[in-house]
C-alpha atoms as a PDB file:
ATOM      1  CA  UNK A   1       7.342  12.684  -3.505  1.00  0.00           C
ATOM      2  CA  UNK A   2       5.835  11.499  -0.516  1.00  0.00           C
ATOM      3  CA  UNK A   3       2.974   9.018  -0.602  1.00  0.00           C
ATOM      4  CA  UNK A   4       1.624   6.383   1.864  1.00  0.00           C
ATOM      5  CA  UNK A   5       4.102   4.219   1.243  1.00  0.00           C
ATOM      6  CA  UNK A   6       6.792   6.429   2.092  1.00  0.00           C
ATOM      7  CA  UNK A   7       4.778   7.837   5.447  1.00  0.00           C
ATOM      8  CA  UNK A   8       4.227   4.230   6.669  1.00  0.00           C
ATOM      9  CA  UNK A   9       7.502   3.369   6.269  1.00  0.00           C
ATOM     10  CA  UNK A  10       8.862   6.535   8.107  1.00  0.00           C
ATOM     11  CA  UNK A  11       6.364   6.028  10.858  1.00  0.00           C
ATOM     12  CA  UNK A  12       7.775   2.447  11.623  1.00  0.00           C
ATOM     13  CA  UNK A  13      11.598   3.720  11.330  1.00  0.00           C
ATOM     14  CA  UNK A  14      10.653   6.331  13.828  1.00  0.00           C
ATOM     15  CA  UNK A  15       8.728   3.748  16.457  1.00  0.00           C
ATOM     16  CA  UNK A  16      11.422   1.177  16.396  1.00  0.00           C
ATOM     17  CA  UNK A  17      13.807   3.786  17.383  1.00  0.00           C
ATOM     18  CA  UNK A  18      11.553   6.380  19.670  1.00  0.00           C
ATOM     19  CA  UNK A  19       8.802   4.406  21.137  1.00  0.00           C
ATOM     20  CA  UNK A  20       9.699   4.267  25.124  1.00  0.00           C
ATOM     21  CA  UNK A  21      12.266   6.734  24.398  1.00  0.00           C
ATOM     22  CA  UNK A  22      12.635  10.050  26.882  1.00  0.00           C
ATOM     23  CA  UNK A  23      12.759  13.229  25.140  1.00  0.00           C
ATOM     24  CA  UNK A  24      16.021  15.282  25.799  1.00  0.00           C
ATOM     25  CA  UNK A  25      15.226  17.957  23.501  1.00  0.00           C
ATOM     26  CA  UNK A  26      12.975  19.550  21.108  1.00  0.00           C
ATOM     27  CA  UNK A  27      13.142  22.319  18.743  1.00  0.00           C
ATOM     28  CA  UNK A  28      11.502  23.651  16.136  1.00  0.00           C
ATOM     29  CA  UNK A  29      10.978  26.573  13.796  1.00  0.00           C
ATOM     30  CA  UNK A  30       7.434  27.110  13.904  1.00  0.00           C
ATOM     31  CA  UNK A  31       6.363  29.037  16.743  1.00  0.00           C
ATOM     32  CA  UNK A  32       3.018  27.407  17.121  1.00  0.00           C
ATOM     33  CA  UNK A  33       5.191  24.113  18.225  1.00  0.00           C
ATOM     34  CA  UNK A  34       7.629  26.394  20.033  1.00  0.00           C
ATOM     35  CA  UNK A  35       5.033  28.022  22.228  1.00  0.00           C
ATOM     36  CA  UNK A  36       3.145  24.666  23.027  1.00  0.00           C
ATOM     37  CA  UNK A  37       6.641  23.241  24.383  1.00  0.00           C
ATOM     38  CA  UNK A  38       7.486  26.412  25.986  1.00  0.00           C
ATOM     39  CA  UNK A  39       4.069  25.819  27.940  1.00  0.00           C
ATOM     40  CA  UNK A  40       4.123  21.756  28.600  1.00  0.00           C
ATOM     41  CA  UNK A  41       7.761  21.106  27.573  1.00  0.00           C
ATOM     42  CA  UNK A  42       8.222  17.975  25.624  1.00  0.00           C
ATOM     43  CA  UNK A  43      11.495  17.520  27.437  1.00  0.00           C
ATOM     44  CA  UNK A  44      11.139  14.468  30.209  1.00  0.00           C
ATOM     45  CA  UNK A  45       8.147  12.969  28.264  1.00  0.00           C
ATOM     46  CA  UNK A  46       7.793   9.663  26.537  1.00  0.00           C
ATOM     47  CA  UNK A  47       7.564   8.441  23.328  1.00  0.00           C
ATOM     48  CA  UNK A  48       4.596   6.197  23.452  1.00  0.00           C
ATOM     49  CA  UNK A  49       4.563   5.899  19.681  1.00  0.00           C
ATOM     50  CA  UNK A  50       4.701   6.661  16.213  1.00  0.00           C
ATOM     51  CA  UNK A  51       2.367   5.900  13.050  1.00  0.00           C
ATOM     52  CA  UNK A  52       0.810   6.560  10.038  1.00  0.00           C
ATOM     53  CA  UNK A  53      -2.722   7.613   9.059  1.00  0.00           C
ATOM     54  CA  UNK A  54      -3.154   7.998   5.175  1.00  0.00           C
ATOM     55  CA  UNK A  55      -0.267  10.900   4.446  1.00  0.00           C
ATOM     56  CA  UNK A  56      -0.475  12.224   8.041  1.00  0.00           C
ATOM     57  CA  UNK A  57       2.665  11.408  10.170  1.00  0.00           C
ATOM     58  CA  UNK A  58       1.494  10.873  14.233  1.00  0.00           C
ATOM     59  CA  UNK A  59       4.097  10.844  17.433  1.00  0.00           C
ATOM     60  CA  UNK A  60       2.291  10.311  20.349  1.00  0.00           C
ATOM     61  CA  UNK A  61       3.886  11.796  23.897  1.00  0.00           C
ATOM     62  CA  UNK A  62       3.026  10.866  27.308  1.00  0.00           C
ATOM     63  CA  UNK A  63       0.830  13.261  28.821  1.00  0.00           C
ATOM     64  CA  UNK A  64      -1.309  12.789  25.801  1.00  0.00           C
ATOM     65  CA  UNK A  65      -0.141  15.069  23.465  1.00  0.00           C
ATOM     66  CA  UNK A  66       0.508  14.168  19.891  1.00  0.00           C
ATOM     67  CA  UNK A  67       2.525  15.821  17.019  1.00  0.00           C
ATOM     68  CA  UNK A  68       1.058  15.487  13.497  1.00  0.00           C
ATOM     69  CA  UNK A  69       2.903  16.399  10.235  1.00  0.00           C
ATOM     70  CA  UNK A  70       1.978  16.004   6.843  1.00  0.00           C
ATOM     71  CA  UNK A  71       4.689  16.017   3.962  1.00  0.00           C
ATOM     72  CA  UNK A  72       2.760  17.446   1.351  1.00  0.00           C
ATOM     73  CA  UNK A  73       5.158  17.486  -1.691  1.00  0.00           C
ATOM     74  CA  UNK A  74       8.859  17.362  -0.247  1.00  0.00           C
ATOM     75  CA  UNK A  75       8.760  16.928   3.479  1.00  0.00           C
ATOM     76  CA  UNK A  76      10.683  13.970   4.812  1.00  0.00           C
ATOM     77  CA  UNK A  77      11.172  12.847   8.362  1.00  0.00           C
ATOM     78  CA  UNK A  78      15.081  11.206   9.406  1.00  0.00           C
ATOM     79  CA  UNK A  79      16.603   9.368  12.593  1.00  0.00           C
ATOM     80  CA  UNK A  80      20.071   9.500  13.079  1.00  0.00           C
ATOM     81  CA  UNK A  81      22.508   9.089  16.106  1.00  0.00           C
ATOM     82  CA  UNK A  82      23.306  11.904  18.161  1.00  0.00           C
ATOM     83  CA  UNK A  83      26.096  13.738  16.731  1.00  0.00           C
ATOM     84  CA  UNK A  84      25.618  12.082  13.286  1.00  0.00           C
ATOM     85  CA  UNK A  85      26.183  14.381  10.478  1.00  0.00           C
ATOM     86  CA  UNK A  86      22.507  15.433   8.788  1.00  0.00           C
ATOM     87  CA  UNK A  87      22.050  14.380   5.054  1.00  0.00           C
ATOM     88  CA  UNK A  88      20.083  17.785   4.347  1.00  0.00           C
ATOM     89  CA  UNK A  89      20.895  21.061   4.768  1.00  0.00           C
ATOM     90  CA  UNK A  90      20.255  22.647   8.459  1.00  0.00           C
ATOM     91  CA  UNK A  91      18.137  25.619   7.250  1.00  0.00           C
ATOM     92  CA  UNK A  92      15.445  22.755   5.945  1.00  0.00           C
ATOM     93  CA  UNK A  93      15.187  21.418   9.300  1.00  0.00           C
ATOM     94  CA  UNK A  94      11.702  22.411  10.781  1.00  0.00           C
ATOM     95  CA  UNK A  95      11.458  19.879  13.854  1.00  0.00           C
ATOM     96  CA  UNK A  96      14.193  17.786  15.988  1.00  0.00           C
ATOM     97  CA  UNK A  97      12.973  15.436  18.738  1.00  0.00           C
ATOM     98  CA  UNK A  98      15.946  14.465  20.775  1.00  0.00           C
ATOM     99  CA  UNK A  99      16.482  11.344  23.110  1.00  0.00           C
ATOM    100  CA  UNK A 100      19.164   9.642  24.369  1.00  0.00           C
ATOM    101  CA  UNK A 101      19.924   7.322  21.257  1.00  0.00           C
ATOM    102  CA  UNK A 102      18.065   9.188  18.548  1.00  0.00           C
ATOM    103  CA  UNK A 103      17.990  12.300  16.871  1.00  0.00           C
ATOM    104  CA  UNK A 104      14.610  12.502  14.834  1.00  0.00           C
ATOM    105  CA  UNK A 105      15.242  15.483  12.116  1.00  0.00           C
ATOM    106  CA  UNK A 106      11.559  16.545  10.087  1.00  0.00           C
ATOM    107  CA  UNK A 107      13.168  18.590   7.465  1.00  0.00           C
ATOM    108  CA  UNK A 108      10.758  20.797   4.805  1.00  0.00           C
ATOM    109  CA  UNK A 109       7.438  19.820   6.854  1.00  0.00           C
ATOM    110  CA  UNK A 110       5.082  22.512   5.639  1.00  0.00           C
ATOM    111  CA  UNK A 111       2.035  21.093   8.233  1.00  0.00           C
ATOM    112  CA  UNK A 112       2.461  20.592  12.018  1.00  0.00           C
ATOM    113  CA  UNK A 113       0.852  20.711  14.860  1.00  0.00           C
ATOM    114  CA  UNK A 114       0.146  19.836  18.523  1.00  0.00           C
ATOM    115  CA  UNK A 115      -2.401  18.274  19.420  1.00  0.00           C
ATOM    116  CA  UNK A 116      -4.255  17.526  23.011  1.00  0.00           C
ATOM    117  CA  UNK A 117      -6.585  14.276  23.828  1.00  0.00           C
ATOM    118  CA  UNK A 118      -9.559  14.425  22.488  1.00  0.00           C
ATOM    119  CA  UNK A 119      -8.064  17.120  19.636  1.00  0.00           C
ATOM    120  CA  UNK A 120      -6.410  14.433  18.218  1.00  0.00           C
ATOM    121  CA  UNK A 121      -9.958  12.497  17.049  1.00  0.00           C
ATOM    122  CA  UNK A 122     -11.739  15.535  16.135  1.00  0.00           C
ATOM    123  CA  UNK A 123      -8.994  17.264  13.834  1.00  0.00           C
ATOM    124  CA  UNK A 124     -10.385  17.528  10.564  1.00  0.00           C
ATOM    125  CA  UNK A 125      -8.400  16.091   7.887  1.00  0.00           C
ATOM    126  CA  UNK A 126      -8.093  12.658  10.141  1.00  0.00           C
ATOM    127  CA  UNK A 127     -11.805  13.106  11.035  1.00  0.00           C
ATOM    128  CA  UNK A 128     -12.550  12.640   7.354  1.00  0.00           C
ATOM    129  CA  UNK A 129      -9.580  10.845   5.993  1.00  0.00           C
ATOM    130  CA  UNK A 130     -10.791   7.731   3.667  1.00  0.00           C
ATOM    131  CA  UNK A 131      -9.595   3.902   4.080  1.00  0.00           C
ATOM    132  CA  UNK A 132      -6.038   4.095   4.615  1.00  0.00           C
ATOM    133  CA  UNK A 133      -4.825   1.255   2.128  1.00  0.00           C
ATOM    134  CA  UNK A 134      -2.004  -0.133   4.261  1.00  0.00           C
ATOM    135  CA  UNK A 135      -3.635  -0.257   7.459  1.00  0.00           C
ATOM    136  CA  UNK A 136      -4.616  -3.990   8.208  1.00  0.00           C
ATOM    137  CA  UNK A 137      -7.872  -2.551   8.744  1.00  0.00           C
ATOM    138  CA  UNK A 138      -8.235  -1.326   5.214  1.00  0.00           C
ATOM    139  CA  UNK A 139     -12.068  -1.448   4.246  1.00  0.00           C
ATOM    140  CA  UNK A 140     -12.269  -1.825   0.619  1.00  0.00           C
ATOM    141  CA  UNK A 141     -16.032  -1.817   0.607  1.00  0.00           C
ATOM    142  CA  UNK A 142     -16.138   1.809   2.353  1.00  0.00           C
ATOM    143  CA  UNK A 143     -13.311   2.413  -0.318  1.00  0.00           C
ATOM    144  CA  UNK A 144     -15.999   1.508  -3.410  1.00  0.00           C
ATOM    145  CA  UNK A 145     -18.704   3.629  -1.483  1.00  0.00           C
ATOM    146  CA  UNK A 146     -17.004   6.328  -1.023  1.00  0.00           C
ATOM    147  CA  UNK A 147     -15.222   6.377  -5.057  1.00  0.00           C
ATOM    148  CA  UNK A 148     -19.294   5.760  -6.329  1.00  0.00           C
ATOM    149  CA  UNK A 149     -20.281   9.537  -4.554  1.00  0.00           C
ATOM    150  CA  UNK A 150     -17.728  10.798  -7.280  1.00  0.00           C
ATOM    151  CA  UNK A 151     -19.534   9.225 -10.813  1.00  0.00           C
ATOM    152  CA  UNK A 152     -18.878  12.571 -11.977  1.00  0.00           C
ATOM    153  CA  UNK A 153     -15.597  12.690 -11.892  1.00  0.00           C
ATOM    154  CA  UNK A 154     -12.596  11.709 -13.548  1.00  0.00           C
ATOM    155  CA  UNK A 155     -11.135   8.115 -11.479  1.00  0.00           C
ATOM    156  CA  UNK A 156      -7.460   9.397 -11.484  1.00  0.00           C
ATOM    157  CA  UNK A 157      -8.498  12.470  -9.698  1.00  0.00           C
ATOM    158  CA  UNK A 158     -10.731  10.722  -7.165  1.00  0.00           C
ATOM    159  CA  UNK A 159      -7.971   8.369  -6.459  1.00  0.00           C
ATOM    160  CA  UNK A 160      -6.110  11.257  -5.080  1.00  0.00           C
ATOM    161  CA  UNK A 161      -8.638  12.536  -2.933  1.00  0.00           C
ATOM    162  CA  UNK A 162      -7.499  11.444   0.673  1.00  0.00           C
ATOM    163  CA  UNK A 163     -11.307  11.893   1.760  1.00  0.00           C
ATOM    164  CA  UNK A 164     -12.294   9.025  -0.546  1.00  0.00           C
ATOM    165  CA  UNK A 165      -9.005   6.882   0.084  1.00  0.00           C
ATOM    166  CA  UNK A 166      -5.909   7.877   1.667  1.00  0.00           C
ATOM    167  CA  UNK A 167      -2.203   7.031   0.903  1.00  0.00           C
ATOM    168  CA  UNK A 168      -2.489   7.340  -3.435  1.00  0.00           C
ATOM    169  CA  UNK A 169      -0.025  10.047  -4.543  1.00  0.00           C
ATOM    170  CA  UNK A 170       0.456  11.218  -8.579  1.00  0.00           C
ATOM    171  CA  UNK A 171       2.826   8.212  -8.997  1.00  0.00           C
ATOM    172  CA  UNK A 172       1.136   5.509  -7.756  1.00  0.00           C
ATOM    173  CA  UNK A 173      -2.025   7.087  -9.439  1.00  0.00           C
ATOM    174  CA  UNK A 174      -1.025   6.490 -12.727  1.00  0.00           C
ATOM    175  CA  UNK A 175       0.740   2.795 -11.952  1.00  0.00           C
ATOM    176  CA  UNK A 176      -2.246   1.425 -10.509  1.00  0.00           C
ATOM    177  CA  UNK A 177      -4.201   2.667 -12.939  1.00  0.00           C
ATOM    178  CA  UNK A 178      -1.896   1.412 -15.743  1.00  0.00           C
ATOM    179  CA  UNK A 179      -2.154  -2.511 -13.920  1.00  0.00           C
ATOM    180  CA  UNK A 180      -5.662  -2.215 -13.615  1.00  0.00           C
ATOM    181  CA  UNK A 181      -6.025  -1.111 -17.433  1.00  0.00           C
ATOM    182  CA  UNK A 182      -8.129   1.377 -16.999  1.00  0.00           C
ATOM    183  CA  UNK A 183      -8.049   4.936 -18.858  1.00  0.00           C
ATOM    184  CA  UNK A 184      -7.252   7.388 -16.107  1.00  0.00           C
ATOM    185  CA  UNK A 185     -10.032   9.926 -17.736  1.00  0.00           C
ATOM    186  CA  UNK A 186     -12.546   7.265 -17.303  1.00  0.00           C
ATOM    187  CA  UNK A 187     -15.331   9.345 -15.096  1.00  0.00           C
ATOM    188  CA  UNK A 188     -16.606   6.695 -12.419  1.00  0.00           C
ATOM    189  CA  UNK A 189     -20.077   5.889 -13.477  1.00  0.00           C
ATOM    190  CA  UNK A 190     -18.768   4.444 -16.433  1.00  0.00           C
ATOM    191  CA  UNK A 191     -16.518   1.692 -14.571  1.00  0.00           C
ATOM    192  CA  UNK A 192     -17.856  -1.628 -12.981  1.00  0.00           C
ATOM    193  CA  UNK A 193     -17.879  -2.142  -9.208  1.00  0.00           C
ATOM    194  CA  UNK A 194     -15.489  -5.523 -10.203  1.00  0.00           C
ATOM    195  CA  UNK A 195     -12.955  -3.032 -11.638  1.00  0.00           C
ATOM    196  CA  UNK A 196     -12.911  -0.568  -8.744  1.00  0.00           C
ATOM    197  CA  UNK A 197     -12.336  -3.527  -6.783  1.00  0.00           C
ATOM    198  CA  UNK A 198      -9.554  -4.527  -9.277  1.00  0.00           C
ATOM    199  CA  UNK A 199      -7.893  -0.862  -8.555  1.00  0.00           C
ATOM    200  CA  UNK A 200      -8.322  -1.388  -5.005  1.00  0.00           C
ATOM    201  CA  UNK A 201      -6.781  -4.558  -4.911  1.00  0.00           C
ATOM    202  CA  UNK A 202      -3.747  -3.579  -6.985  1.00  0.00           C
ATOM    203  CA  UNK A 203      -3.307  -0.560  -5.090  1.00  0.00           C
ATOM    204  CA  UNK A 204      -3.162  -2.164  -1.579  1.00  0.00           C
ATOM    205  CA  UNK A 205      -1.197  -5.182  -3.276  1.00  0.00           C
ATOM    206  CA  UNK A 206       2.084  -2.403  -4.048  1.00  0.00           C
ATOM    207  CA  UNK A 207       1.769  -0.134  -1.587  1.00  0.00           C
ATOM    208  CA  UNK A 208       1.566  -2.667   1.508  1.00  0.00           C
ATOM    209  CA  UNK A 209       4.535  -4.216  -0.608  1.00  0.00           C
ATOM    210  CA  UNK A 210       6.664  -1.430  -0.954  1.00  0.00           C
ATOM    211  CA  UNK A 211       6.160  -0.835   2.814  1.00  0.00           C
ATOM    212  CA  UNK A 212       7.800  -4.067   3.874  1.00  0.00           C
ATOM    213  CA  UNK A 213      10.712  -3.908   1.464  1.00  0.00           C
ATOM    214  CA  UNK A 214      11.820  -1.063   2.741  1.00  0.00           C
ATOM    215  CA  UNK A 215      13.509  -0.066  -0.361  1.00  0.00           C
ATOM    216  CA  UNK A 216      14.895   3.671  -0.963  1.00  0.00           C
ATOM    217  CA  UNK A 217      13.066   3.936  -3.946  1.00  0.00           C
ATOM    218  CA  UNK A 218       9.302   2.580  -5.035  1.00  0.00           C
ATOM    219  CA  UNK A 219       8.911   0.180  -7.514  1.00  0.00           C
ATOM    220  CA  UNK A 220       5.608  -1.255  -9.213  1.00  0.00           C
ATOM    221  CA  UNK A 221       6.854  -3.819 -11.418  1.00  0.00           C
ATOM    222  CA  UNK A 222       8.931  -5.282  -8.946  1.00  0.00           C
ATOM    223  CA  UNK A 223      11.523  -6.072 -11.949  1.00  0.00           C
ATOM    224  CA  UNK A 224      15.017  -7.347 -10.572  1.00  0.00           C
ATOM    225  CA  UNK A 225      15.832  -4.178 -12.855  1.00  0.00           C
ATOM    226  CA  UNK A 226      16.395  -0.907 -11.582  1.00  0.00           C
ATOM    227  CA  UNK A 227      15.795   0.331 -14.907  1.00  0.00           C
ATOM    228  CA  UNK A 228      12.669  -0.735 -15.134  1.00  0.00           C
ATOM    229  CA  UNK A 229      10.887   0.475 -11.231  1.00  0.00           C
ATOM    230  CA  UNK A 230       7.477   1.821 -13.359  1.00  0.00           C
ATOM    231  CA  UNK A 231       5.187   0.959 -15.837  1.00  0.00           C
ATOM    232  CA  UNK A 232       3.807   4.635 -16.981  1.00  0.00           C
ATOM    233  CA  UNK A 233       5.379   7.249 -14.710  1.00  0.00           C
ATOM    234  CA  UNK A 234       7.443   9.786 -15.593  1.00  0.00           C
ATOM    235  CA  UNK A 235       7.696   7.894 -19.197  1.00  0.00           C
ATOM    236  CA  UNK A 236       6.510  10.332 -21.406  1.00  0.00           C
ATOM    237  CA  UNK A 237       6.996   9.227 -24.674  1.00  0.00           C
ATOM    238  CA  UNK A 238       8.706   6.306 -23.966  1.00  0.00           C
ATOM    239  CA  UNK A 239       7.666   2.786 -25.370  1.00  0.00           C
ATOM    240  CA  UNK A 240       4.750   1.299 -23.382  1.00  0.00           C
ATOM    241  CA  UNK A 241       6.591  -1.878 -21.620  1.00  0.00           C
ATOM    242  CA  UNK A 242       3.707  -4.363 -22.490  1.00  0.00           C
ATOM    243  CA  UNK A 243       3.235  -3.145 -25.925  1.00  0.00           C
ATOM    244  CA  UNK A 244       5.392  -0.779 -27.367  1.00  0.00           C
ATOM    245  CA  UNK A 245       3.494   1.912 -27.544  1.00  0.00           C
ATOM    246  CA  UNK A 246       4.636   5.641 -26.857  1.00  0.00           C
ATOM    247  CA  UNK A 247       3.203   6.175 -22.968  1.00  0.00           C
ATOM    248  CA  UNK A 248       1.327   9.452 -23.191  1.00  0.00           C
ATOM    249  CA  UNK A 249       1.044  12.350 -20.875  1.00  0.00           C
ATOM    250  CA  UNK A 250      -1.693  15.135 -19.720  1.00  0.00           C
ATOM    251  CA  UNK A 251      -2.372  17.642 -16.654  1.00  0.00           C
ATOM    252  CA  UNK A 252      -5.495  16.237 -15.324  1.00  0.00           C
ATOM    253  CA  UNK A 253      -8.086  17.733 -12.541  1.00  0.00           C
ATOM    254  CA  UNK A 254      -8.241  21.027 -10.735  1.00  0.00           C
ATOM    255  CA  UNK A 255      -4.805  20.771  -9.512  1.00  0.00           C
ATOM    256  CA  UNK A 256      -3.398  19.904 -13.103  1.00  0.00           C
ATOM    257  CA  UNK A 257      -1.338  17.117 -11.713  1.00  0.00           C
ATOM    258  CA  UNK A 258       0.372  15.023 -14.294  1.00  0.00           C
ATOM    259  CA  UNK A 259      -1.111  11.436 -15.661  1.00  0.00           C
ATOM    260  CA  UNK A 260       1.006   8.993 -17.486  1.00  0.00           C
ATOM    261  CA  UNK A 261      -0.748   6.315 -19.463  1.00  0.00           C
ATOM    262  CA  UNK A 262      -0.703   4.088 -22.646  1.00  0.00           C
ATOM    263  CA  UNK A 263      -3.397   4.586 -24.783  1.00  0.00           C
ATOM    264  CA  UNK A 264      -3.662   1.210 -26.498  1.00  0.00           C
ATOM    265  CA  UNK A 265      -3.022  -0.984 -22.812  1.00  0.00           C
ATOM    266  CA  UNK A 266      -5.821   1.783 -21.525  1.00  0.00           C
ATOM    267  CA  UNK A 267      -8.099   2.786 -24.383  1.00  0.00           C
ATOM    268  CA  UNK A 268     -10.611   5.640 -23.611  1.00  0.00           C
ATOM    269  CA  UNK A 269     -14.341   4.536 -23.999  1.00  0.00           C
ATOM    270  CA  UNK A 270     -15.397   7.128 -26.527  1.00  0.00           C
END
């Protein structure tokens, strides 16, 4: 599943091979793409760049017109060499951006669009993303603000709001949370400002550290293992690996997304 990890680290893949690249081709399934290129064809443009902002994948043309995808649960961008055979399926390609030396292949991208100058800075979901925690910008102060207008609320489901901070996904959710020992059903007035910090920390700590290994797969507990990649997720009734105990599991929030957590290493308050 894609987080902000995995976006960041697609976004540099496709820069190092795009950026100052001439598009040769594009294609794409959705016609709202289709009909911009048919208009301005992308064709005989330049990559100027690619990056990340929170979950939201941007590749910025010459002329000023930028592509933004977002993932959502199973998109994935790849770059191979022209004439390369794809590792997915054709029917889940959605978008190809052709150059010379690269073929960049979005395949199962449910969001895309076009966007043009000023556009880009006024689309809403970037307008009001929160802190993106790998950017070397990252403001964990804003982060704390903006996590203290939800006291109401549960702390694993503010964590995945992208309007409060961008880049947490269900996985890293519950392994932050986990590090940071705190009981995901915690609501947010009941937690100190030094342990929202903590959570902050952590969080930025293994996601800007998954970024730079590169690796295929995320880890947390950055065990020499490969048994052993996470504390909590997907270990349902598993033995806790700090103390033993069976890791428990729940649907949590509107969007019942699934929380992994030990209840003795992250004991509820009442």
């Amino acid at each position: 599943m894609p987080e902000g990890d995995t976006i960041h680290r697609a976004a540099r893949t496709l820069h190092a091979a795009l950026s100052g690249q001439t598009v040769t081709k594009f294609v794409s399934v959705f016609t709202q793409l289709t009909r911009v290129d048919a208009e301005k064809p992308l064709a005989g443009r330049t990559v100027e760049g690619v990056d990340a902002a929170g979950k939201h994948l941007l590749m910025h043309f010459s002329g000023d017109l930028h592509l933004r995808t977002h993932m959502r649960m199973n998109g994935s961008w790849h770059i191979y060499r022209p004439g390369e055979r794809w590792r997915k399926r054709s029917h889940e390609m959605r978008i190809v951006v052709e150059t010379a030396a690269w073929v960049a292949v979005a395949f199962n991208v449910p969001v895309s669009e076009f966007l043009e100058g000023r556009a880009l800075e006024r689309q809403d979901d970037l307008l009001h993303l929160g802190p993106d925690l790998i950017a070397p910008a990252f403001d964990a102060l804003e982060a704390r603000r903006r996590i203290r207008e939800h006291q109401d609320e549960e702390i694993a489901n503010v964590l995945l709001n992208q309007r409060v901070v961008s880049g947490i996904g269900n996985e890293y959710k519950s392994e932050l949370l986990f590090m940071a020992r705190v009981n995901p059903f915690t609501h947010v007035q009941d937690l100190t400002d030094e342990q929202l910090d903590t959570i902050l920390t952590i969080a930025r700590k293994i996601m800007v550290a998954n970024v730079e290994m590169r690796s295929p797969s995320r880890v947390t507990t950055f065990s020499l293992d490969p048994r052993h990649k996470q504390y909590v997720y997907s270990r349902g009734g598993q033995s806790c690996r700090r103390c033993a105990t069976r890791i428990q599991f729940a649907k949590q929030g509107k969007d019942v997304r699934g929380t992994y957590w030990c209840p003795a290493c992250q004991p509820s308050r009442s």
